[in-house]
N, C-alpha and C. Protein backbone atom coordinates (compact mmCIF):
# COMPACT_ATOMS: atom_id res chain seq x y z
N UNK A 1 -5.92 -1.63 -14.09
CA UNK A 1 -5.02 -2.76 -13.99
C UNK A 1 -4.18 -2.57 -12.74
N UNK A 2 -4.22 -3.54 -11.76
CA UNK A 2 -3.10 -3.97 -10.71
C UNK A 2 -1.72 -4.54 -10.96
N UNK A 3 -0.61 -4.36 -10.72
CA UNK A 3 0.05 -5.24 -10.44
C UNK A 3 0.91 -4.98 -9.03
N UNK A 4 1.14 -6.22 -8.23
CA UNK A 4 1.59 -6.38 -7.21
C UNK A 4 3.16 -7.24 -6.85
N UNK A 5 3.84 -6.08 -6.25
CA UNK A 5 4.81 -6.39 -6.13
C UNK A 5 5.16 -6.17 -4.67
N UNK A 6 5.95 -7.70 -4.65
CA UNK A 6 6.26 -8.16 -3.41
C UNK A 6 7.62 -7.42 -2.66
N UNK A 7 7.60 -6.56 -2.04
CA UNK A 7 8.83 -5.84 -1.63
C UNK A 7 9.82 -5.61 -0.19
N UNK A 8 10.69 -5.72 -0.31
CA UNK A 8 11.46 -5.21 1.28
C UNK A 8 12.48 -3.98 0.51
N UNK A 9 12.49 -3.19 1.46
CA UNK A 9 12.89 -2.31 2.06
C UNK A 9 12.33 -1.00 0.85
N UNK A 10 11.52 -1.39 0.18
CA UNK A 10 11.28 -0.41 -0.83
C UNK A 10 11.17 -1.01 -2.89
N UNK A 11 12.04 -2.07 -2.31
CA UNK A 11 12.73 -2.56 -3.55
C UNK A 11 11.91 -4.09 -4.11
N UNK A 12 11.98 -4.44 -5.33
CA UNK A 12 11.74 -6.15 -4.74
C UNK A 12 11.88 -6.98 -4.08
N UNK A 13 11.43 -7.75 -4.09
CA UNK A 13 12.23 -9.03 -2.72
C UNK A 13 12.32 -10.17 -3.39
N UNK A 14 13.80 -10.76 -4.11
CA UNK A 14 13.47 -12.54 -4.63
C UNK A 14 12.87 -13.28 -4.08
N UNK A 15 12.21 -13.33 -3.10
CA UNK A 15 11.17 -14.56 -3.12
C UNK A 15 10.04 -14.10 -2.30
N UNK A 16 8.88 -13.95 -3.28
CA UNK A 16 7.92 -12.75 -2.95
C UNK A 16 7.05 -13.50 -1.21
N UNK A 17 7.50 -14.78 -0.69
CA UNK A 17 6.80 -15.32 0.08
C UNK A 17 7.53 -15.05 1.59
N UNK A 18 8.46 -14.59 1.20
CA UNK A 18 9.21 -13.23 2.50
C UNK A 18 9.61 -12.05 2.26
N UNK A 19 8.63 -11.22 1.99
CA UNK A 19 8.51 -9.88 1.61
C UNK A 19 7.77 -9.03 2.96
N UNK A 20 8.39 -7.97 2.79
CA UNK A 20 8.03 -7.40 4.31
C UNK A 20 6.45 -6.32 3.73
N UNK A 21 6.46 -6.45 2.80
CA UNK A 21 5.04 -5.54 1.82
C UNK A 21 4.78 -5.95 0.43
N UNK A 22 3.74 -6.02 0.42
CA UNK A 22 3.36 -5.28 -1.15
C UNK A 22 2.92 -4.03 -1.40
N UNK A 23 3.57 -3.93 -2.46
CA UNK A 23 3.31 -2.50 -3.31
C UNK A 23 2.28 -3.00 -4.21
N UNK A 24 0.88 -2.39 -4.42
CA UNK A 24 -0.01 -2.52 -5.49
C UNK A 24 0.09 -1.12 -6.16
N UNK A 25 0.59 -1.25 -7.49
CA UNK A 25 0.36 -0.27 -8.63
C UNK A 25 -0.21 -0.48 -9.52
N UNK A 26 -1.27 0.75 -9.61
CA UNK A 26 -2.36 1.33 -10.44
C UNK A 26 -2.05 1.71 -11.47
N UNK A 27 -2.54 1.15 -12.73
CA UNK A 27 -2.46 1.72 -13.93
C UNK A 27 -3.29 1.75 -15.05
N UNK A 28 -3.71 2.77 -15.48
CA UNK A 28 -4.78 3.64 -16.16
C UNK A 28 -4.41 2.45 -17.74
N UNK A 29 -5.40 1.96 -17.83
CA UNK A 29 -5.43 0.82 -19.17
C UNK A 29 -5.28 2.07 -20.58
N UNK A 30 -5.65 2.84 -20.56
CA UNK A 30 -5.81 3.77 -21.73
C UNK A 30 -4.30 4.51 -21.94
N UNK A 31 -4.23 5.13 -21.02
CA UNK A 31 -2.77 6.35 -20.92
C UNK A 31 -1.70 4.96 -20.43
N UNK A 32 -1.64 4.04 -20.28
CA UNK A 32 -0.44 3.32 -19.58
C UNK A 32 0.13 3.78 -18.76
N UNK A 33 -0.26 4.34 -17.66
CA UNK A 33 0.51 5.65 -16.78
C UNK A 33 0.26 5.10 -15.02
N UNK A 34 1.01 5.27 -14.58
CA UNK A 34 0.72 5.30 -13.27
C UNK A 34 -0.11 6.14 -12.64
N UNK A 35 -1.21 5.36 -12.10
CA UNK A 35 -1.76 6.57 -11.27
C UNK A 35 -2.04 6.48 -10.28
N UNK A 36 -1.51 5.70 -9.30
CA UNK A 36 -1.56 5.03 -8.07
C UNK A 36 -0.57 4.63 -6.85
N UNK A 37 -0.29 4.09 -5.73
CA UNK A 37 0.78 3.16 -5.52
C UNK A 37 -0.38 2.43 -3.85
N UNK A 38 -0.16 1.52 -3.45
CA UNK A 38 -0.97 1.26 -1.80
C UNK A 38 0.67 0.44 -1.47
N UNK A 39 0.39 0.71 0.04
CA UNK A 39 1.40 -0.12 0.25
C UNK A 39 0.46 -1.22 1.65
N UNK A 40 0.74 -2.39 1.24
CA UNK A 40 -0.19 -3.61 2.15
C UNK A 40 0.65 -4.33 2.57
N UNK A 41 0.22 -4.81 3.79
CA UNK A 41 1.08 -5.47 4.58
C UNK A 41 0.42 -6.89 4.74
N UNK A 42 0.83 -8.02 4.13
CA UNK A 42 0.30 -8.88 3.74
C UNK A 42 0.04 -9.82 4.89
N UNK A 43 -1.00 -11.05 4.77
CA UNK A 43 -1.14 -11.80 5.85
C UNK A 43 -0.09 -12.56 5.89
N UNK A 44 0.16 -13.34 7.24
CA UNK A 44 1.56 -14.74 7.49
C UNK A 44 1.41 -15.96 6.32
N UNK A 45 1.99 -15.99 5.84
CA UNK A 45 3.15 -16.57 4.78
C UNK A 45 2.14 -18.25 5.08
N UNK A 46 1.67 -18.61 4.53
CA UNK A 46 1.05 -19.98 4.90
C UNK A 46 0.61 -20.13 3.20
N UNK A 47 1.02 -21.57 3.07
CA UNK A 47 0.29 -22.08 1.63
C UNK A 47 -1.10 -21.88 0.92
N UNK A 48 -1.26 -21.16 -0.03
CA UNK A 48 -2.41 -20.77 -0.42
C UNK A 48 -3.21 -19.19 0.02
N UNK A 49 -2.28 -18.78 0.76
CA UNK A 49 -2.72 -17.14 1.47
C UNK A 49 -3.05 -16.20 0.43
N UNK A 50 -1.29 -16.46 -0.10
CA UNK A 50 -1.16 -15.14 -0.39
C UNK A 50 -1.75 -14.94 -1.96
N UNK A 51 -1.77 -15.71 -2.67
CA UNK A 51 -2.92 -15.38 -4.27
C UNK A 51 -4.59 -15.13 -4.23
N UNK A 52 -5.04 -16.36 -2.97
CA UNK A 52 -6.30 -15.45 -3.04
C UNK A 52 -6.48 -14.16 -1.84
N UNK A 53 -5.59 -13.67 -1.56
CA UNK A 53 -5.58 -12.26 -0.52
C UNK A 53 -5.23 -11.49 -1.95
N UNK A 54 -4.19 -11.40 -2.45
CA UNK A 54 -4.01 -10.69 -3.60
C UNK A 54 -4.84 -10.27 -5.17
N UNK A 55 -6.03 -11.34 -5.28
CA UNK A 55 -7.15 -11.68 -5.86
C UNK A 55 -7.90 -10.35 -5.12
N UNK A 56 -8.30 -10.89 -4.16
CA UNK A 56 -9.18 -9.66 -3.24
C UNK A 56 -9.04 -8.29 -3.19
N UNK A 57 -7.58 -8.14 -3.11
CA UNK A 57 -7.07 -6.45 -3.77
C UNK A 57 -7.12 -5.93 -5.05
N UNK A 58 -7.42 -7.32 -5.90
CA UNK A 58 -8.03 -7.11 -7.13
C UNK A 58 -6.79 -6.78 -7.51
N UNK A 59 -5.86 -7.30 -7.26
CA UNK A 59 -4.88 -7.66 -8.37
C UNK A 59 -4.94 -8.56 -10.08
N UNK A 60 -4.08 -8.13 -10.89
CA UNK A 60 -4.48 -8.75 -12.40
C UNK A 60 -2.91 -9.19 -12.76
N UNK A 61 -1.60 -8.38 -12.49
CA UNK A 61 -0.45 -8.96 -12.38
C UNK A 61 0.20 -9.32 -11.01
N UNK A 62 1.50 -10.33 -11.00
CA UNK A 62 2.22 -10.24 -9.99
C UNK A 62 3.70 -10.27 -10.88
N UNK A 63 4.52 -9.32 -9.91
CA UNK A 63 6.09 -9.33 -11.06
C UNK A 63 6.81 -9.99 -9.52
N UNK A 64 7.63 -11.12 -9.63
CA UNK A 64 8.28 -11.58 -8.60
C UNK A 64 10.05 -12.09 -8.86
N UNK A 65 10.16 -12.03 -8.58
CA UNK A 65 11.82 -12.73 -8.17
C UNK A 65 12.16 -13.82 -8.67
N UNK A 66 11.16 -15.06 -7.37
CA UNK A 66 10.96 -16.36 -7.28
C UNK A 66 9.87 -16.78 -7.05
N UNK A 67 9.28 -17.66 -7.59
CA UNK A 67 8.11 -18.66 -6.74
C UNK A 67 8.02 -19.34 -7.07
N UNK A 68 7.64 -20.19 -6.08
CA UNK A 68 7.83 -21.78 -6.22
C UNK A 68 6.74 -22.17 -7.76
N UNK A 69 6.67 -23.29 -8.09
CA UNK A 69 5.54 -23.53 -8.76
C UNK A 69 4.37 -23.96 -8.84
N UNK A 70 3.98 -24.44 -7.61
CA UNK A 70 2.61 -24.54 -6.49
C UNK A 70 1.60 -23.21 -6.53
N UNK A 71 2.66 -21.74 -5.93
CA UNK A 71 2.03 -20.93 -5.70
C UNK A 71 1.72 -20.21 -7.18
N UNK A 72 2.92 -20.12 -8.21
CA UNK A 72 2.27 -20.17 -9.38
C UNK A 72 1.21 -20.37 -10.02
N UNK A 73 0.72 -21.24 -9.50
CA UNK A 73 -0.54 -22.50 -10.19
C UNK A 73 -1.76 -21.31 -9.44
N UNK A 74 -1.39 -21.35 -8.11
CA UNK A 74 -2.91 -20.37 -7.28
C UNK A 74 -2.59 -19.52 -7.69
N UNK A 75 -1.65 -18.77 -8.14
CA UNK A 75 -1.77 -17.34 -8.27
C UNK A 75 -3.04 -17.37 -9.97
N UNK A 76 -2.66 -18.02 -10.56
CA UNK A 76 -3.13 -18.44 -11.97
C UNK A 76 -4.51 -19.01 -11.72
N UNK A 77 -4.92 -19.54 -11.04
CA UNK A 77 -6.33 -19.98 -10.40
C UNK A 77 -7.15 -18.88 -10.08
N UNK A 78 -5.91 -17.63 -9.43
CA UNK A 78 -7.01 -16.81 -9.00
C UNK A 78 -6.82 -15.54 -9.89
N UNK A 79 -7.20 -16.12 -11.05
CA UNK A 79 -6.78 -15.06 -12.53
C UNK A 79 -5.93 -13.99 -12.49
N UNK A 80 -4.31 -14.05 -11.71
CA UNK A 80 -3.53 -13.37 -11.70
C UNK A 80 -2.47 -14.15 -12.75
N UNK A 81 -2.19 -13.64 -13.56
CA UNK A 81 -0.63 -13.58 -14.33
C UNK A 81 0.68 -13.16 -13.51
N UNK A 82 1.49 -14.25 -13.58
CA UNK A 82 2.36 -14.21 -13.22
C UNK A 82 4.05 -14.21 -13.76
N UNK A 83 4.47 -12.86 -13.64
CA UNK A 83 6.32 -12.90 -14.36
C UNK A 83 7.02 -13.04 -13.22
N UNK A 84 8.02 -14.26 -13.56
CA UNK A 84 9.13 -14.57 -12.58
C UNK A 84 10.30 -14.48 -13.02
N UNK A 85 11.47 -14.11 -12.23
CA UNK A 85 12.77 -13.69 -12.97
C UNK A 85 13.00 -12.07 -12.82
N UNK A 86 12.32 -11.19 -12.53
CA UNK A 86 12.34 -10.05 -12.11
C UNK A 86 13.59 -9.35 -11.66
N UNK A 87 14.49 -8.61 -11.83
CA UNK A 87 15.75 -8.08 -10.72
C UNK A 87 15.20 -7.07 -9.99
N UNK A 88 15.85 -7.15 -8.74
CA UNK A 88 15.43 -6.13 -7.67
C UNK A 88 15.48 -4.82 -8.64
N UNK A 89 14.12 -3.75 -8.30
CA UNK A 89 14.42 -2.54 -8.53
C UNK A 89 13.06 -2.14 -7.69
N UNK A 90 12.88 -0.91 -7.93
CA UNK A 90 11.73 -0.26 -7.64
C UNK A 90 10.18 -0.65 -8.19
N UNK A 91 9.28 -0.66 -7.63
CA UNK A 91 8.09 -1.40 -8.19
C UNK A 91 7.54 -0.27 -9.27
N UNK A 92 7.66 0.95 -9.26
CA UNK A 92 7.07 1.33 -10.61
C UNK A 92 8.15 1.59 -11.66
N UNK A 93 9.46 1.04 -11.45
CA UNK A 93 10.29 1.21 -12.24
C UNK A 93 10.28 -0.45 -13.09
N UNK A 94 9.75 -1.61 -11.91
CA UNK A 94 9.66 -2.47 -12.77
C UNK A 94 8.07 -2.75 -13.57
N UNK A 95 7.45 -2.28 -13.30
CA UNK A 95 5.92 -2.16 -13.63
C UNK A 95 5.95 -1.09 -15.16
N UNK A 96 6.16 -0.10 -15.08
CA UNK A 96 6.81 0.32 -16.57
C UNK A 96 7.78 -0.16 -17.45
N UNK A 97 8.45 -1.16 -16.94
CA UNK A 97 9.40 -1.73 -18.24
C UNK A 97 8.59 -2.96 -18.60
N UNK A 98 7.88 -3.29 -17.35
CA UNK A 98 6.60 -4.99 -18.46
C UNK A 98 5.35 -3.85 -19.07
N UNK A 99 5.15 -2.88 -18.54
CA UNK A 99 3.97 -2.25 -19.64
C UNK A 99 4.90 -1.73 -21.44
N UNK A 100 5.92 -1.56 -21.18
CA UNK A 100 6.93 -1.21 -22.74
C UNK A 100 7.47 -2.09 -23.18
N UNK A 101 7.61 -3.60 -22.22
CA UNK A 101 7.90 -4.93 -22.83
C UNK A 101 9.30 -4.64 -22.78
N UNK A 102 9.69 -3.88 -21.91
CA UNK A 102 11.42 -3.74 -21.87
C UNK A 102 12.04 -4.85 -20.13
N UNK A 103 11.06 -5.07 -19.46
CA UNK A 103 11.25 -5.82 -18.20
C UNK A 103 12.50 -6.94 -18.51
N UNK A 104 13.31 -6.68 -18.30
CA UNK A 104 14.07 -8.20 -18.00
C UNK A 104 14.33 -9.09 -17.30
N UNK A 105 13.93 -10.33 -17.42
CA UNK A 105 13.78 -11.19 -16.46
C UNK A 105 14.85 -12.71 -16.67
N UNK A 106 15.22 -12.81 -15.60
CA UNK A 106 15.94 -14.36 -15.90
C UNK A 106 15.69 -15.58 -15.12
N UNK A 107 16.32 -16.33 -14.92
CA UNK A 107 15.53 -17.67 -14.10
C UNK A 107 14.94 -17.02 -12.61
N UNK A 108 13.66 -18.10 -12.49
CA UNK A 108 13.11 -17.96 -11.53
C UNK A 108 14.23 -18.17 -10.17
N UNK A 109 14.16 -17.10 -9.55
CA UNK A 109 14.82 -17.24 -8.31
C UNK A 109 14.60 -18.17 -7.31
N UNK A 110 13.54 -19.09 -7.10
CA UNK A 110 13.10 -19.90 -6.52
C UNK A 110 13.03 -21.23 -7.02
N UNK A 111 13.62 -22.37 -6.23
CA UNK A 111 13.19 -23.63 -6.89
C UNK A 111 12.56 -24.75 -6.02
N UNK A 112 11.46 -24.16 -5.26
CA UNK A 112 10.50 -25.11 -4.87
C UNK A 112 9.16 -25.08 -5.51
């Protein structure tokens, strides 16, 4: 299992469509454990890029901030699940609290 998180300076970024990286973290479906991290430097920010580039890395989650509800829809097209509402933290610090169902999330940071 993937999940990809959109990040600056290390941390999340509220609105994953100006993020200076993604972090893709690896996690072992059996042990729930991290066993991974890549850090990718994503293509320019243009409508429709960034879910099927993230598809291709074989991503299965995305944990974000904000996103609009357009890119929602592709991210979901390109059989990624998507949690919005995320608070900045560290990507395997937020990637272990949605695998224990402890993640807290509140309104989408984005409203386009």
């Amino acid at each position: 299992m993937k999940y990809a998180i959109p990040c600056v300076n290390g941390k999340l970024c509220m609105h994953f469509g100006h993020c200076q990286e993604f972090i893709m973290v690896e996690v072992d479906d059996t042990t729930q454990t991290i066993v991974g991290t890549e850090n990718l430097n994503p293509p320019p920010h243009e409508p429709g890029v960034l879910p099927q580039w993230l598809h291709e890395q074989g991503a299965n989650v995305i944990i974000a901030g904000g996103m609009g509800s357009r890119a929602q829809q592709l991210f979901e097209q390109n059989g990624i699940q998507v949690v919005t509402g995320a608070q900045s933290a560290a990507p395997e610090e937020l990637v272990n609290a949605y695998m224990t169902s402890s993640l807290v999330t509140g309104s989408n940071a984005c409203d386009h």
